[in-house]
N, C-alpha and C. Protein backbone atom coordinates (compact mmCIF):
# COMPACT_ATOMS: atom_id res chain seq x y z
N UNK A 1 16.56 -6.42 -20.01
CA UNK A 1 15.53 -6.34 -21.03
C UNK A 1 14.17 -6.20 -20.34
N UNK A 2 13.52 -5.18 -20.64
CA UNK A 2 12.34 -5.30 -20.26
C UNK A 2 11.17 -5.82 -21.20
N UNK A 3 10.79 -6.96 -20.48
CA UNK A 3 9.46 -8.01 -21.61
C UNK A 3 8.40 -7.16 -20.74
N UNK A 4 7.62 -7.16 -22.65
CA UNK A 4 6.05 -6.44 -22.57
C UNK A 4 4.86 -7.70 -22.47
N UNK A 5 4.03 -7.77 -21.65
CA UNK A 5 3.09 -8.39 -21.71
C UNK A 5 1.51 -7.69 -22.10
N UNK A 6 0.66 -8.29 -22.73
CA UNK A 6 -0.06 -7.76 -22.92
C UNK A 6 -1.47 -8.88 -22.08
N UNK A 7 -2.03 -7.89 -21.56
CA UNK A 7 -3.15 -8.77 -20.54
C UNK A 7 -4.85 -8.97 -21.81
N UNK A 8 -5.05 -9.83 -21.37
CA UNK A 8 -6.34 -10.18 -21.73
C UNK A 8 -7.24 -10.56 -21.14
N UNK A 9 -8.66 -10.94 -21.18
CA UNK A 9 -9.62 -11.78 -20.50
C UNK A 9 -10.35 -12.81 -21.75
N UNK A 10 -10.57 -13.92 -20.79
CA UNK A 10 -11.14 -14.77 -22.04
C UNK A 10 -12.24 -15.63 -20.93
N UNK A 11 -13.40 -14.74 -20.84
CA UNK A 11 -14.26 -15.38 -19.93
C UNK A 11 -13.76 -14.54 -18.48
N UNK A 12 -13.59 -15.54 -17.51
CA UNK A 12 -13.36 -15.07 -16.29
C UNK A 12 -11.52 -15.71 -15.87
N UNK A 13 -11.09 -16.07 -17.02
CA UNK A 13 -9.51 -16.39 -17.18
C UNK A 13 -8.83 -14.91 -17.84
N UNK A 14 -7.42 -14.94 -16.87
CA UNK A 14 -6.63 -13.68 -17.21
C UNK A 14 -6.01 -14.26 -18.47
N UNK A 15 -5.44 -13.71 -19.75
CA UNK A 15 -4.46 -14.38 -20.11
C UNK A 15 -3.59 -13.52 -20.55
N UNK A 16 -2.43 -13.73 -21.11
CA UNK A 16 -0.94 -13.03 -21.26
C UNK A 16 -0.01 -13.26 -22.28
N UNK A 17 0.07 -12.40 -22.48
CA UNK A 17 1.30 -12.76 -24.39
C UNK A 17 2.29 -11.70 -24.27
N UNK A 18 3.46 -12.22 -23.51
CA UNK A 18 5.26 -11.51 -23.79
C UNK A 18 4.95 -11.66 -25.33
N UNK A 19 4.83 -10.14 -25.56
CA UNK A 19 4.62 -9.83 -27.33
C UNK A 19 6.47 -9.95 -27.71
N UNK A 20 7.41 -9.38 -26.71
CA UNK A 20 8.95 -9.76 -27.18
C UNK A 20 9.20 -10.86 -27.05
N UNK A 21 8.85 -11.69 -26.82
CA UNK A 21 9.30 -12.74 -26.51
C UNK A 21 8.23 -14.29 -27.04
N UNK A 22 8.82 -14.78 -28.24
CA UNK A 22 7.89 -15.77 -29.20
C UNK A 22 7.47 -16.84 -27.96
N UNK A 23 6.49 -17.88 -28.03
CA UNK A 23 5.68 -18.72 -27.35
C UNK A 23 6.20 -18.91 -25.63
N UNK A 24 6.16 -17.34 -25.10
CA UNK A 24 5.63 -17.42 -23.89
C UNK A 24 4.62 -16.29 -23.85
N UNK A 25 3.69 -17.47 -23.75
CA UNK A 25 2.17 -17.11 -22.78
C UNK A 25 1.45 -17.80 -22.28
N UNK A 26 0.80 -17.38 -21.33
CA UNK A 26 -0.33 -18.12 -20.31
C UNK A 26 -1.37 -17.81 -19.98
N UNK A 27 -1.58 -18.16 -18.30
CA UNK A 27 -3.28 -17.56 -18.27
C UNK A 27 -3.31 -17.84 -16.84
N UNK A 28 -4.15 -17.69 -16.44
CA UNK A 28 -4.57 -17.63 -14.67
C UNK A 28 -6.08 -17.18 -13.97
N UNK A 29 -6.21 -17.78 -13.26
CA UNK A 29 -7.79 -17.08 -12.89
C UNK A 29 -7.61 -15.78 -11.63
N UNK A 30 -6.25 -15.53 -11.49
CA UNK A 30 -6.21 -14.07 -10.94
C UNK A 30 -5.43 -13.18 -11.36
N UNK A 31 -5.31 -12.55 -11.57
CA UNK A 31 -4.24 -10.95 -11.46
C UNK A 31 -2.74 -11.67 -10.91
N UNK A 32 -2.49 -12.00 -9.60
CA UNK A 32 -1.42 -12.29 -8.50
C UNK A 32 -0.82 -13.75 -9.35
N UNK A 33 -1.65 -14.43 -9.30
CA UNK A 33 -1.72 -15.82 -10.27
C UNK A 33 -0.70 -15.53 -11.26
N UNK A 34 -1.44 -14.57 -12.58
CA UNK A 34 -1.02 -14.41 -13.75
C UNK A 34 0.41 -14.09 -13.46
N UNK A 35 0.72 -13.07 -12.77
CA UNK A 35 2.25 -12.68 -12.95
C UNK A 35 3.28 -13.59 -12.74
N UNK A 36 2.70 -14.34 -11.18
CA UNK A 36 3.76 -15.49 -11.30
C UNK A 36 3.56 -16.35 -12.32
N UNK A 37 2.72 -16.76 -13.08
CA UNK A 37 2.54 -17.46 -14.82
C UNK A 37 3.54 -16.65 -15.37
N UNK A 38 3.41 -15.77 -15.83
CA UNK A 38 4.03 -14.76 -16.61
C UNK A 38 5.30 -14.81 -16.22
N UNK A 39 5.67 -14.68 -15.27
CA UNK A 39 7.08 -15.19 -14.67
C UNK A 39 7.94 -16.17 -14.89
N UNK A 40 7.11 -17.33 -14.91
CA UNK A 40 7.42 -18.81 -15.16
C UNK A 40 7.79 -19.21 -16.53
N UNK A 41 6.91 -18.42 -17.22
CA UNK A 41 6.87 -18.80 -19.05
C UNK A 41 7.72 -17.88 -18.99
N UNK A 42 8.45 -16.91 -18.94
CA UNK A 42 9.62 -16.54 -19.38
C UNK A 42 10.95 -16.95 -19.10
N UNK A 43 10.55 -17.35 -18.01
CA UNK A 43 12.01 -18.16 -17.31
C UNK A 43 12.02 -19.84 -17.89
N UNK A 44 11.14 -20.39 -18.46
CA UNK A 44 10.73 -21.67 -19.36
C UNK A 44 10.98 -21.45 -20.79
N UNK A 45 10.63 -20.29 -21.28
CA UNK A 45 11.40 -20.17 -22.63
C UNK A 45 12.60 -19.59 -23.18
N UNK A 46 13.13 -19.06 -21.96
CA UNK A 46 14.83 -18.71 -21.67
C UNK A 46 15.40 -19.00 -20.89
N UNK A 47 15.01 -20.48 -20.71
CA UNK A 47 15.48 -21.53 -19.72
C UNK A 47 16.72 -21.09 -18.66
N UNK A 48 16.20 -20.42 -18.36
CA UNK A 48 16.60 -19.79 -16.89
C UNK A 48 15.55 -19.66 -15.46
N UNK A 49 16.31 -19.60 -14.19
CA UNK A 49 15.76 -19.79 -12.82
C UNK A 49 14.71 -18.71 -12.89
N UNK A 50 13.41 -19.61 -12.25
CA UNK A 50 12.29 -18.75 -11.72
C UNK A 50 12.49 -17.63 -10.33
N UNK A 51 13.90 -17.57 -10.07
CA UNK A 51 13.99 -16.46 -9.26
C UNK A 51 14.84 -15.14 -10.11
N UNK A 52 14.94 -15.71 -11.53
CA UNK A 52 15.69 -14.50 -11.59
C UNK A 52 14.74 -13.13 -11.78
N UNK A 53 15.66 -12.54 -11.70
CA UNK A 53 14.62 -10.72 -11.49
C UNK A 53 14.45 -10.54 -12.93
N UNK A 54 12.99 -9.90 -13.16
CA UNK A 54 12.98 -9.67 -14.36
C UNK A 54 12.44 -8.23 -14.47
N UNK A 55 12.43 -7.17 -15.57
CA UNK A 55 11.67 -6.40 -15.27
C UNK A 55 10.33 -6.55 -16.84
N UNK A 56 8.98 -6.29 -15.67
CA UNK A 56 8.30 -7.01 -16.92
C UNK A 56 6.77 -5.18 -17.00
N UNK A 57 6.58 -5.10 -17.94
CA UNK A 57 5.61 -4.30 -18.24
C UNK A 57 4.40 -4.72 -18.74
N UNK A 58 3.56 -4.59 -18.01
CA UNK A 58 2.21 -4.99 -18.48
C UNK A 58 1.31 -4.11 -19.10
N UNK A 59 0.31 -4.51 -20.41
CA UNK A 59 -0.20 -3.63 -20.98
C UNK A 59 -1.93 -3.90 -20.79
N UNK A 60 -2.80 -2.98 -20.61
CA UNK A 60 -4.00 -3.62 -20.41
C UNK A 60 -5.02 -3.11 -21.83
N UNK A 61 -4.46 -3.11 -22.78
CA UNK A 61 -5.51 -3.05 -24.02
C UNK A 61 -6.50 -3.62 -23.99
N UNK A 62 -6.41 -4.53 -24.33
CA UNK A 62 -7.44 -6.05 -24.42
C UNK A 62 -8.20 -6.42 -23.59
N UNK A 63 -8.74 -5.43 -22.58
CA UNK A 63 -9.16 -5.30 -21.46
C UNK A 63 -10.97 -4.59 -21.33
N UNK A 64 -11.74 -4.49 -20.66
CA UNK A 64 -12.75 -3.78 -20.18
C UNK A 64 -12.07 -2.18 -20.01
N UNK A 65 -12.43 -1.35 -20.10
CA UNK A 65 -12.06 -0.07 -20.14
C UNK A 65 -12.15 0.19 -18.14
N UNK A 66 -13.04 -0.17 -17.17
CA UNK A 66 -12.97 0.10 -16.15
C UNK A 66 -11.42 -0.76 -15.51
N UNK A 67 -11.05 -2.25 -16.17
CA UNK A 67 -9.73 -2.45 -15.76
C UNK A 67 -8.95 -1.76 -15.75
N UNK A 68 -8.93 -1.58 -17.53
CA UNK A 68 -7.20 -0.49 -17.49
C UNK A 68 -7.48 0.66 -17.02
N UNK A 69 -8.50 1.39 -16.51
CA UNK A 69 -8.24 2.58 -15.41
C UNK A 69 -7.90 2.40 -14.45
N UNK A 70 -7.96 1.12 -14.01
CA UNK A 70 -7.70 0.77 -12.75
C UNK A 70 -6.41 0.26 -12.93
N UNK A 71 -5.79 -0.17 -13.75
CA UNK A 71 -4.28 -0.78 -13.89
C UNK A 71 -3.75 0.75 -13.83
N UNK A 72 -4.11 1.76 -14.94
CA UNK A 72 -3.34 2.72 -15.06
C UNK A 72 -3.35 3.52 -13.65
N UNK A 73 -4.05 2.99 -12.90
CA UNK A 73 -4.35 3.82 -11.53
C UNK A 73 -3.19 3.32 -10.30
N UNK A 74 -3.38 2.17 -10.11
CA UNK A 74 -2.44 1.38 -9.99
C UNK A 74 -0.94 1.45 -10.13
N UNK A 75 -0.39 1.66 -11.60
CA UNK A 75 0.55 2.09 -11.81
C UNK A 75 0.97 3.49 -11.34
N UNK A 76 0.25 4.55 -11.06
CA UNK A 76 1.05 5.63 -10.73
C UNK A 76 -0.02 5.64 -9.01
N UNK A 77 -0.09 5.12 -8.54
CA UNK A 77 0.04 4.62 -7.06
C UNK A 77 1.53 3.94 -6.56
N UNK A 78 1.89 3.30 -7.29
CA UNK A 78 3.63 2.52 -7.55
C UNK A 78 4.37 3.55 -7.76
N UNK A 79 4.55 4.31 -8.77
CA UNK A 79 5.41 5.55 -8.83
C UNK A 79 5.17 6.36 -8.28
N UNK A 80 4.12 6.69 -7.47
CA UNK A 80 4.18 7.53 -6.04
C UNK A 80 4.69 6.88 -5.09
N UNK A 81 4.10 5.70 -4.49
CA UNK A 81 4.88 5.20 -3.38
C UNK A 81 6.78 5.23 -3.39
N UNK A 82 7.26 4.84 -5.25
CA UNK A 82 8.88 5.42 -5.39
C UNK A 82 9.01 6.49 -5.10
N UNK A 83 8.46 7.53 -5.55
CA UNK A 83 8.54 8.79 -5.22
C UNK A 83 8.71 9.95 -3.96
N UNK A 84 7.34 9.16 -2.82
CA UNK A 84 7.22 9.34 -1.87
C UNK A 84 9.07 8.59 -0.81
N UNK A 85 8.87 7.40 -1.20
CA UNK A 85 9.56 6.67 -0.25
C UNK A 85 11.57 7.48 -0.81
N UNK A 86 11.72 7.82 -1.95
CA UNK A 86 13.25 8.76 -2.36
C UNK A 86 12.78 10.23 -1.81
N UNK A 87 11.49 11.01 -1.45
CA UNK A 87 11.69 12.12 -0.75
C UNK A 87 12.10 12.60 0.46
N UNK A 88 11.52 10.83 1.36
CA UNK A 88 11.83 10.72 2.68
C UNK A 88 12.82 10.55 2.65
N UNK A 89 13.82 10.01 1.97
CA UNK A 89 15.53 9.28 1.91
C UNK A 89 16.22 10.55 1.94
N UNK A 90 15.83 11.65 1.19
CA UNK A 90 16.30 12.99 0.57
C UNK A 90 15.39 13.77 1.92
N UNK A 91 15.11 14.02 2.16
CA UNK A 91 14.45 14.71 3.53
C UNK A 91 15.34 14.35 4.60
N UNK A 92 15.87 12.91 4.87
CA UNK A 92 16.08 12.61 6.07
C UNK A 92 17.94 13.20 5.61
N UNK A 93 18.17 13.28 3.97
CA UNK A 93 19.76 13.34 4.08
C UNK A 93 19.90 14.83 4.67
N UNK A 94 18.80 15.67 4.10
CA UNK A 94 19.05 16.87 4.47
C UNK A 94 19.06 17.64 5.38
N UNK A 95 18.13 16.60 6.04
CA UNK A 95 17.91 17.33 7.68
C UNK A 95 19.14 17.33 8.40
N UNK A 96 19.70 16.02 8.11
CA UNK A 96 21.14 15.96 8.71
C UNK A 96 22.31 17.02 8.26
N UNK A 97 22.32 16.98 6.97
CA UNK A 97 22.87 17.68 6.86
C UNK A 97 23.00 18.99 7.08
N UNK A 98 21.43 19.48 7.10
CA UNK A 98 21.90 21.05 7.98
C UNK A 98 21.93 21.28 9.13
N UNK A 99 21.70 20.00 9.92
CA UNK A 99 22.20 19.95 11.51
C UNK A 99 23.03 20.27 11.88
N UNK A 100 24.44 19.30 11.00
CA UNK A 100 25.60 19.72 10.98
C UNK A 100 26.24 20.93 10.50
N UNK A 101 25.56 21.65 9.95
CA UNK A 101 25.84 22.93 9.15
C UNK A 101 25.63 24.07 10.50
N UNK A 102 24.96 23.35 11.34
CA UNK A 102 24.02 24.85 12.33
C UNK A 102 23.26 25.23 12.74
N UNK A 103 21.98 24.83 11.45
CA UNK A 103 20.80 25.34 11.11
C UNK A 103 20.02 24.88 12.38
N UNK A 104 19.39 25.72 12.60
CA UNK A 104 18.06 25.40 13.84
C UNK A 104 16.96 24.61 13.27
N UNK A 105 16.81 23.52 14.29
CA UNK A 105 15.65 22.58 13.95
C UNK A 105 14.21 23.23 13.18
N UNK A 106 13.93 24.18 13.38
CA UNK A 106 12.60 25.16 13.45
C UNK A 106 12.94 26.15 11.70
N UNK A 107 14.09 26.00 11.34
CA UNK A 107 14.35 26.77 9.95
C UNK A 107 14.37 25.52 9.22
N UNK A 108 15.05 24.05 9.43
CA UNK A 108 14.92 23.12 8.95
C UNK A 108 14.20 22.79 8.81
N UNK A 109 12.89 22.61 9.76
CA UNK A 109 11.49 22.03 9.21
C UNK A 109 10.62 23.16 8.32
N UNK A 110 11.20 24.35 8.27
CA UNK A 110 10.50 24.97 7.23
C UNK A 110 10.79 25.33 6.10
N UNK A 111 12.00 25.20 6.05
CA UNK A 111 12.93 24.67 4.69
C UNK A 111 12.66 23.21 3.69
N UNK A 112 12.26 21.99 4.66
CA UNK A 112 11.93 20.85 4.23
C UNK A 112 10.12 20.45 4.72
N UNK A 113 9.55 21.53 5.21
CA UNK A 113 7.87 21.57 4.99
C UNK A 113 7.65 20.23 5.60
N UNK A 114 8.35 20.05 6.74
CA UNK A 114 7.97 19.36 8.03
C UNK A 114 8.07 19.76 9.23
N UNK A 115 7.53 19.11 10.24
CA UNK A 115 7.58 19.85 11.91
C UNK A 115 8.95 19.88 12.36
N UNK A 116 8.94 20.60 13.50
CA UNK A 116 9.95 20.31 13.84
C UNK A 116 10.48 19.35 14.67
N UNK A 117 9.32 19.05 15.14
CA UNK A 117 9.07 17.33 15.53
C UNK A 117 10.05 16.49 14.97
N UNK A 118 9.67 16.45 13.73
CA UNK A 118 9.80 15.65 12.68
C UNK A 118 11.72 15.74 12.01
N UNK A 119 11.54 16.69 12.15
CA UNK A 119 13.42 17.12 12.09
C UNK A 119 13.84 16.12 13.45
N UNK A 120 13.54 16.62 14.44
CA UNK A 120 13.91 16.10 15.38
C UNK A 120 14.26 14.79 15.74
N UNK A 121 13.22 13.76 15.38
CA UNK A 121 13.32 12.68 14.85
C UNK A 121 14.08 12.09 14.16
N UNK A 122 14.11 12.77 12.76
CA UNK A 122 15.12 12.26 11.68
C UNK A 122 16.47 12.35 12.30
N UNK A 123 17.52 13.76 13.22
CA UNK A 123 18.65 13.80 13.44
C UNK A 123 18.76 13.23 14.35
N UNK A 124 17.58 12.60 15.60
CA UNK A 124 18.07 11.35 16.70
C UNK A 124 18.28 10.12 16.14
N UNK A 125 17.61 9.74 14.67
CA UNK A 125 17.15 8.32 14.54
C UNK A 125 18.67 7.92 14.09
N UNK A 126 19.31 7.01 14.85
CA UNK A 126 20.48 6.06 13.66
C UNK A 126 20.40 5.84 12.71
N UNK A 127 21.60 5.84 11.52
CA UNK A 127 21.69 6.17 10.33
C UNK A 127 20.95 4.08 9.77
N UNK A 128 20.68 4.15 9.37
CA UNK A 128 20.59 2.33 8.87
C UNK A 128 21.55 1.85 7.74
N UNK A 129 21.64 0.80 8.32
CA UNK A 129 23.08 0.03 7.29
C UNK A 129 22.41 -0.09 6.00
């Protein structure tokens, strides 16, 4: 289940309302603060462990307009870094794989719009567990 939170300010306090989820909310005097709050009150009103994984979405309405540009900025800084970090995974499968196929290091890196350096690298480096 993914719980929606919706962020607020009330003064120089963050505060937070899981809109799915009836009387968990809180507050915090940071950003880092709040989530682990936000964390806690959900795992307190579905009396379950504060380690379990949750996936939680935050909304910044209720906000200063320079925040939520900056949340929304934020957020697709995160889905680039996913993005970035599954191209390298997919770069490094492929390099291998056309190693084994034949392909010359120097058609590979221009096939996958890296050096050939960089090929090079990927088919010495050990695979990781």
């Amino acid at each position: 289940m993914i719980y929606r939170v919706e962020i607020g300010l009330d003064g120089d306090t963050w505060v937070a309302d899981v809109t799915n989820l009836p009387g968990a909310h809180t507050f915090a005097r940071s950003l880092v603060s709040l989530d682990h709050s936000v964390r806690e009150a959900i795992a307190l009103v579905l009396d379950i462990s504060n380690e379990a994984t949750l996936e939680i979405e935050y909304s910044y309405e209720k906000v200063p307009a320079v925040v939520k540009v900056a949340a929304e900025l934020g957020a697709e800084r995160r889905a680039n870094d996913a993005r970035v970090k599954r191209l390298q995974a997919e770069t490094s499968e492929r390099a291998r794989e056309l190693t084994a196929a034949g392909y010359s290091v120097r058609d590979i890196a221009g096939l996958l719009h890296v050096s050939p350096g960089r090929v090079s690298q990927i088919v010495n480096q050990p695979l990781s567990a």
